[in-house]
PDB file of N, CA and C in Angstrom:
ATOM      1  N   UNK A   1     -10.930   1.614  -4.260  1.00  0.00           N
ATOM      2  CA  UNK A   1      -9.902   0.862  -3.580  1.00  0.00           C
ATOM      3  C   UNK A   1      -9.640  -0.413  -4.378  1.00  0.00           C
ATOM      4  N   UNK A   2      -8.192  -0.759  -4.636  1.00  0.00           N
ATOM      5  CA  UNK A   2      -7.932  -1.732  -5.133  1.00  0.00           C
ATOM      6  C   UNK A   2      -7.066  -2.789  -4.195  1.00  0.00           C
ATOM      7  N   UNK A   3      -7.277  -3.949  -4.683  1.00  0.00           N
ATOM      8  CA  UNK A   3      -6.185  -5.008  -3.317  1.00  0.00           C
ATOM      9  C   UNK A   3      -5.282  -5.927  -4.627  1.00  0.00           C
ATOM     10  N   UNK A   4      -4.231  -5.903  -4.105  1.00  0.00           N
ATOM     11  CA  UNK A   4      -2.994  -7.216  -4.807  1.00  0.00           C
ATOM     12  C   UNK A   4      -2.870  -7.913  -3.994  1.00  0.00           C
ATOM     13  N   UNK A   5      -2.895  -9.285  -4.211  1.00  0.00           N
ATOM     14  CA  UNK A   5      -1.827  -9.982  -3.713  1.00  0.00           C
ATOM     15  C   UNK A   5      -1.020 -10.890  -4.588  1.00  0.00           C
ATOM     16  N   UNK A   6       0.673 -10.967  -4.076  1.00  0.00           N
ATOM     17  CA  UNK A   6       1.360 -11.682  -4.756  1.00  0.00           C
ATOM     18  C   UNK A   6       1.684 -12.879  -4.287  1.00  0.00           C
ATOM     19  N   UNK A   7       1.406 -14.115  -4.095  1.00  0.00           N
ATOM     20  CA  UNK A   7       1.975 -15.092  -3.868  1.00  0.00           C
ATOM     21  C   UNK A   7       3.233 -15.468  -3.452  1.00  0.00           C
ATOM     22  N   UNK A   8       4.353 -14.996  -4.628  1.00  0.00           N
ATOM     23  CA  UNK A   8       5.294 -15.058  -4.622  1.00  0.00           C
ATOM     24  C   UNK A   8       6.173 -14.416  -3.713  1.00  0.00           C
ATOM     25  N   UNK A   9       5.496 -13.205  -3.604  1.00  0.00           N
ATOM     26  CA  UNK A   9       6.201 -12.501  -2.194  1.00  0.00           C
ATOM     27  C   UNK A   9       5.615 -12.413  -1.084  1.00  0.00           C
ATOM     28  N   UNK A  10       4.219 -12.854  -1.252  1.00  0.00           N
ATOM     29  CA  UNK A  10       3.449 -13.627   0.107  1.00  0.00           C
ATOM     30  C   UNK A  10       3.241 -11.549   0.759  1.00  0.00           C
ATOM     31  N   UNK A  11       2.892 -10.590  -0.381  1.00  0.00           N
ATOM     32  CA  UNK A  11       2.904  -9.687  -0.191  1.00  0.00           C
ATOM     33  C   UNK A  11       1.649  -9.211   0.008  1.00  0.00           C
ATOM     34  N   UNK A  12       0.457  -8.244  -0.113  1.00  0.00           N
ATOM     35  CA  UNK A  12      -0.509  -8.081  -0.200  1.00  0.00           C
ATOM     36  C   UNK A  12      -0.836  -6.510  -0.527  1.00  0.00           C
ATOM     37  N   UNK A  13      -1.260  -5.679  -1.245  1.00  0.00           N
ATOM     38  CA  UNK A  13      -1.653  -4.336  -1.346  1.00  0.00           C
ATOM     39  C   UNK A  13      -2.770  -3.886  -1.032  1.00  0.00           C
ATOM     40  N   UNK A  14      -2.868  -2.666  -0.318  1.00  0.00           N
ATOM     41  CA  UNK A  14      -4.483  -2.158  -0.389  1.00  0.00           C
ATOM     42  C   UNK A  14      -3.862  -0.494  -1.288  1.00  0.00           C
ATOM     43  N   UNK A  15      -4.499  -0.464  -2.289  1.00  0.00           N
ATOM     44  CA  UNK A  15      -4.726   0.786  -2.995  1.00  0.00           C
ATOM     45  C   UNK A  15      -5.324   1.606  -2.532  1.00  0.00           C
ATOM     46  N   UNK A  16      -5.275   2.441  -2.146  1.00  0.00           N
ATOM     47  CA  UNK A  16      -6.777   3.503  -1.570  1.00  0.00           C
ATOM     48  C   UNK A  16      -6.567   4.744  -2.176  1.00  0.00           C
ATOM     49  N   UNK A  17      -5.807   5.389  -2.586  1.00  0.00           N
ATOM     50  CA  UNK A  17      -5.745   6.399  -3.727  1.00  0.00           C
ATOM     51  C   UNK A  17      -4.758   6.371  -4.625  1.00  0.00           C
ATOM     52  N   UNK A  18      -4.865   6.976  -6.164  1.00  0.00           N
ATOM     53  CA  UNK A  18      -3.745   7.028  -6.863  1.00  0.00           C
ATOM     54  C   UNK A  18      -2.926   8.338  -7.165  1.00  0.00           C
ATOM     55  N   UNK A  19      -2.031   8.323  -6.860  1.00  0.00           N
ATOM     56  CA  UNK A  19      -1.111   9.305  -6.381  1.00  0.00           C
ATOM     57  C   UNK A  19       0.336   9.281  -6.656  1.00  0.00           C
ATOM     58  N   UNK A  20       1.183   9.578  -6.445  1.00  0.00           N
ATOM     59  CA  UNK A  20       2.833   9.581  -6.675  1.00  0.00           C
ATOM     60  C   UNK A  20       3.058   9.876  -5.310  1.00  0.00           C
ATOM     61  N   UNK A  21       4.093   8.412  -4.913  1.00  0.00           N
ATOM     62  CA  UNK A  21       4.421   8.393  -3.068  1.00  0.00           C
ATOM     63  C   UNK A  21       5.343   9.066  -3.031  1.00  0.00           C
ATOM     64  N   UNK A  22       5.544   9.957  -2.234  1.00  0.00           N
ATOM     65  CA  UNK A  22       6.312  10.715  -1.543  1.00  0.00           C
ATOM     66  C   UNK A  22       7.456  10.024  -0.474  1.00  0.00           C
ATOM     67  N   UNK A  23       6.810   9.348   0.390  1.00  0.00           N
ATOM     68  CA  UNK A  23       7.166   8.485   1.669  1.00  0.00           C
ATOM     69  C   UNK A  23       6.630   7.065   1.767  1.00  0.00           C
ATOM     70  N   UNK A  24       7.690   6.147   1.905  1.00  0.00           N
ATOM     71  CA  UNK A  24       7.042   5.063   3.007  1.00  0.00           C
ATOM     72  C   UNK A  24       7.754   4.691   3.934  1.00  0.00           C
ATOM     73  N   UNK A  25       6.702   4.540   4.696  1.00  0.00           N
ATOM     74  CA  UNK A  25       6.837   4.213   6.255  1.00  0.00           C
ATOM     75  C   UNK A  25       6.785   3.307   6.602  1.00  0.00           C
ATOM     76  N   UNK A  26       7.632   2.911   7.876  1.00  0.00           N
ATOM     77  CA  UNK A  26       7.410   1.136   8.333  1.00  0.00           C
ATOM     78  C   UNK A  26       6.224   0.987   9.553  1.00  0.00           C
ATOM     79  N   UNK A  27       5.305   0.609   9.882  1.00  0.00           N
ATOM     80  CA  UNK A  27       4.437   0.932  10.501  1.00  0.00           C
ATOM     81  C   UNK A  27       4.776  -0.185  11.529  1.00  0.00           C
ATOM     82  N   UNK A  28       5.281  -1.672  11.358  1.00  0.00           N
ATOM     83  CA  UNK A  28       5.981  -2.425  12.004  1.00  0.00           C
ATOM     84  C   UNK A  28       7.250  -3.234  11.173  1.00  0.00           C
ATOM     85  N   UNK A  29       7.532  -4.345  11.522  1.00  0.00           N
ATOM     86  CA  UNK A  29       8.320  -5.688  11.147  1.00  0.00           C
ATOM     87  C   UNK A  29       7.449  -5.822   9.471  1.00  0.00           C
ATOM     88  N   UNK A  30       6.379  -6.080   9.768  1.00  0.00           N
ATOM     89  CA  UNK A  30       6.011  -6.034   8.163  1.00  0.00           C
ATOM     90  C   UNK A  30       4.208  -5.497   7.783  1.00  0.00           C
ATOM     91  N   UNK A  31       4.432  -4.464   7.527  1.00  0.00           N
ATOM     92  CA  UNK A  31       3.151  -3.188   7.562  1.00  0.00           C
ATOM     93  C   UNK A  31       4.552  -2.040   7.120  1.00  0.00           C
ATOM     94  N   UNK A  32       3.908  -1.408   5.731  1.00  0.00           N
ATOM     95  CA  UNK A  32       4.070  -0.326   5.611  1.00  0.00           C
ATOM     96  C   UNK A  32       3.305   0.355   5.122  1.00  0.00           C
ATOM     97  N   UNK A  33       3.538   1.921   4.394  1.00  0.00           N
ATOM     98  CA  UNK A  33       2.696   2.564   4.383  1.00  0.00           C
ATOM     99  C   UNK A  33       2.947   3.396   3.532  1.00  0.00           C
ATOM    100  N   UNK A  34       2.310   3.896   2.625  1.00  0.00           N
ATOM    101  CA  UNK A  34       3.155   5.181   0.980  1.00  0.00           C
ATOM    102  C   UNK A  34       1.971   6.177   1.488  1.00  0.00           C
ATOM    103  N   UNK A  35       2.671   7.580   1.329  1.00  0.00           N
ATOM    104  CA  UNK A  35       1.673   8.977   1.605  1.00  0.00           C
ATOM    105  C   UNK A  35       2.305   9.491   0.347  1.00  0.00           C
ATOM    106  N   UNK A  36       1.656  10.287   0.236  1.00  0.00           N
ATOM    107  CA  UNK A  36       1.819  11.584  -0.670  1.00  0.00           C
ATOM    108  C   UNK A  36       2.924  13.217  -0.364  1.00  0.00           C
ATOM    109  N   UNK A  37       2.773  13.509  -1.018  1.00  0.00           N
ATOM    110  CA  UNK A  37       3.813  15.088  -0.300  1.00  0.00           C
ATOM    111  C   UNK A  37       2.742  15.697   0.702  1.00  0.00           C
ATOM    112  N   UNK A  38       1.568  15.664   0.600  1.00  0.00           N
ATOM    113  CA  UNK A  38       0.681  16.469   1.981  1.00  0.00           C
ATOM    114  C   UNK A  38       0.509  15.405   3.103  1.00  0.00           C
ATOM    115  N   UNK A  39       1.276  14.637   2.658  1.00  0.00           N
ATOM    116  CA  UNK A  39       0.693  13.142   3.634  1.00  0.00           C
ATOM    117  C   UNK A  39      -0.406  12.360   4.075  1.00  0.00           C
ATOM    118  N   UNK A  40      -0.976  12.549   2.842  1.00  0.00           N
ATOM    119  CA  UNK A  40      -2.434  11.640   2.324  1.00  0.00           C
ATOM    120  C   UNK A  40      -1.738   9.978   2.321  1.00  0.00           C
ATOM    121  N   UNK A  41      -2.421   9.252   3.122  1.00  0.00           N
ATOM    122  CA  UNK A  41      -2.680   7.836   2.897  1.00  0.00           C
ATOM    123  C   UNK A  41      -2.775   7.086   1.403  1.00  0.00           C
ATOM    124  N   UNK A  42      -2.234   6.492   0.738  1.00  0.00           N
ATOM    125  CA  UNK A  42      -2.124   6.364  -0.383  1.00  0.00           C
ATOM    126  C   UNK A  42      -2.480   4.609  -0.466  1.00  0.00           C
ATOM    127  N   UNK A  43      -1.404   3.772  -0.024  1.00  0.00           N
ATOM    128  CA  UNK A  43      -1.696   2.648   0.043  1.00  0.00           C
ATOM    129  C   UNK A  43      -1.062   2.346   1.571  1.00  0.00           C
ATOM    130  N   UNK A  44      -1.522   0.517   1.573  1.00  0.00           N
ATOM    131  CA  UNK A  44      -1.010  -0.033   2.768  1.00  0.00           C
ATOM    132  C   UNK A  44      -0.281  -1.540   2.282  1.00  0.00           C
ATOM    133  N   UNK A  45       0.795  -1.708   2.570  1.00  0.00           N
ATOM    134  CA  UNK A  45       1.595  -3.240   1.964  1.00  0.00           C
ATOM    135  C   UNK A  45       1.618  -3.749   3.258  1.00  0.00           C
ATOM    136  N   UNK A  46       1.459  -5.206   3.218  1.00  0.00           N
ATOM    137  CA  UNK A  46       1.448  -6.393   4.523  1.00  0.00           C
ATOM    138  C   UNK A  46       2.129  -7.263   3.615  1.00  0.00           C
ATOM    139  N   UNK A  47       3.616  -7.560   4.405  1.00  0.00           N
ATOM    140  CA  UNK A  47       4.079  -8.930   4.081  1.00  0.00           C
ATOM    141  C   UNK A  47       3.841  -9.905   5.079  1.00  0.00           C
ATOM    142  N   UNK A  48       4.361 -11.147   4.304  1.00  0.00           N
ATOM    143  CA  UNK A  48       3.961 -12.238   5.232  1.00  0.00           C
ATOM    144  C   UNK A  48       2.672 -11.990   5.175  1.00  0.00           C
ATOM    145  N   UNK A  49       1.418 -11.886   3.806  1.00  0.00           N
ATOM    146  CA  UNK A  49       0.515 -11.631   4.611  1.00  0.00           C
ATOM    147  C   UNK A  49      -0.504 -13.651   5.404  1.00  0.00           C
ATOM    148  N   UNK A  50       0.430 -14.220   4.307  1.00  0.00           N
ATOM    149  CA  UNK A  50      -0.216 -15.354   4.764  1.00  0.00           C
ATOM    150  C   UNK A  50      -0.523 -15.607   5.835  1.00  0.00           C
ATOM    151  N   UNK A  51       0.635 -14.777   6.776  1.00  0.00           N
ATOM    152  CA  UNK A  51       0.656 -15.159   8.082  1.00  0.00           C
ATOM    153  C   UNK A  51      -0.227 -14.731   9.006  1.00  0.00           C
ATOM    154  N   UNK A  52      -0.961 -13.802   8.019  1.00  0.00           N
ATOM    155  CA  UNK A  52      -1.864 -13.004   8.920  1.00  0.00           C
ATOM    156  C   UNK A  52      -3.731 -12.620   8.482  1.00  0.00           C
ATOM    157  N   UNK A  53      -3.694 -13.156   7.322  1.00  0.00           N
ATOM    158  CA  UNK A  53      -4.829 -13.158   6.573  1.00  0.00           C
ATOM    159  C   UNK A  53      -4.993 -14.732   6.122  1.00  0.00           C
ATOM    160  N   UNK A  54      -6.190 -15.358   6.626  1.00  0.00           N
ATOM    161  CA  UNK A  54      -6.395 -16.870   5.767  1.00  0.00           C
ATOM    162  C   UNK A  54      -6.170 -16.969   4.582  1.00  0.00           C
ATOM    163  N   UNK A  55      -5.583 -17.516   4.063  1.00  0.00           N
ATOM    164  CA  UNK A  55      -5.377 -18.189   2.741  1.00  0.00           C
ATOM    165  C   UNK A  55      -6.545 -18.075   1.626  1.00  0.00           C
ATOM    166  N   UNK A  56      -7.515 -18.540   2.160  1.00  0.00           N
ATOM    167  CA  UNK A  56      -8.982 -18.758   1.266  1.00  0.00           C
ATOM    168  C   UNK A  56      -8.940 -16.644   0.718  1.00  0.00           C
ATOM    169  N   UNK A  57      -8.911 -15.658   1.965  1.00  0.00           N
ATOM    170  CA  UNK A  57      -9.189 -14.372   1.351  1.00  0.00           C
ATOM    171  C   UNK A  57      -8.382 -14.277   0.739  1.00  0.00           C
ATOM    172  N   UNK A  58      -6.791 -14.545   0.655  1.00  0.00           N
ATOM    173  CA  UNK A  58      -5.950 -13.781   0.080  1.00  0.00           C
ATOM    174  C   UNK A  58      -5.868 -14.459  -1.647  1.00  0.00           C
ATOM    175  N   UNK A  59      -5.938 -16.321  -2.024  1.00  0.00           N
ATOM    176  CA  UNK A  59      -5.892 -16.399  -2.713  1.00  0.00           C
ATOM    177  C   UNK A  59      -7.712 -15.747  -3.743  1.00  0.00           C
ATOM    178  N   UNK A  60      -8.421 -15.291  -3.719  1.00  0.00           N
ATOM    179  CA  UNK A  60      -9.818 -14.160  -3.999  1.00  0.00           C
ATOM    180  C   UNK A  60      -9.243 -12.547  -4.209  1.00  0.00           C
ATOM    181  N   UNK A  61      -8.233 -12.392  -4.050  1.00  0.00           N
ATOM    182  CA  UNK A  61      -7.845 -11.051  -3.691  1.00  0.00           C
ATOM    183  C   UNK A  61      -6.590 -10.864  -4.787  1.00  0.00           C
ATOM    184  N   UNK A  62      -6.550 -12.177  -5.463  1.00  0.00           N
ATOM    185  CA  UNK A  62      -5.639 -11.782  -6.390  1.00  0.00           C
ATOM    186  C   UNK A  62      -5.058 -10.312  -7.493  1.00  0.00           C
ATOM    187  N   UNK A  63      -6.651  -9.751  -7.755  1.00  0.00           N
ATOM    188  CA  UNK A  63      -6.752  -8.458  -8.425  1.00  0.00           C
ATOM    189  C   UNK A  63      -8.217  -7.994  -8.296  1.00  0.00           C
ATOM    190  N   UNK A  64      -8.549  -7.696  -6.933  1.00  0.00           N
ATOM    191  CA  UNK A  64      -9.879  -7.685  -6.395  1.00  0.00           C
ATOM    192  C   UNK A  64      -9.871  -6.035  -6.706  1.00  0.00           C
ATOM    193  N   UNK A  65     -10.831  -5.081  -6.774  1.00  0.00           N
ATOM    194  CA  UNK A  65     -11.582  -3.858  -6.808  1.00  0.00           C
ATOM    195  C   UNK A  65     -12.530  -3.503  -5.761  1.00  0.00           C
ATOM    196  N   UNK A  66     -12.769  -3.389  -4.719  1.00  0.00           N
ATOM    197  CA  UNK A  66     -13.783  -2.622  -3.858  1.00  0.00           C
ATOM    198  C   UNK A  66     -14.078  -1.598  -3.886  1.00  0.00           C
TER     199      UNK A  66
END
């Protein structure tokens, strides 16, 4: 699993497999979601994530690996 975050778009990524997206989905206002053609979970994008993750994790998470 890999995580982005961009500053600039106050965006955030979780990687969880690498794949070619098929679909994304809006899961709300700002949560989406990329699957695959079998509809494997691929990644998860949060905008605004400032708004929703402290500051201190997100600026650590710049090009983090778990």
């Amino acid at each position: 699993m890999k995580i982005t975050y961009d500053k600039i778009a106050d965006a955030l990524y979780i990687y969880l497999k690498k794949s070619k997206v098929s679909e994304t989905m809006q899961v709300n206002a700002d949560t989406f979601i990329d699957i695959d053609k079998y509809g494997k979970l691929l990644g998860i994008e949060i905008l605004n994530a400032s708004h929703q993750i402290p500051k201190e994790k997100l600026l650590k998470t710049t090009t983090s690996t778990i």
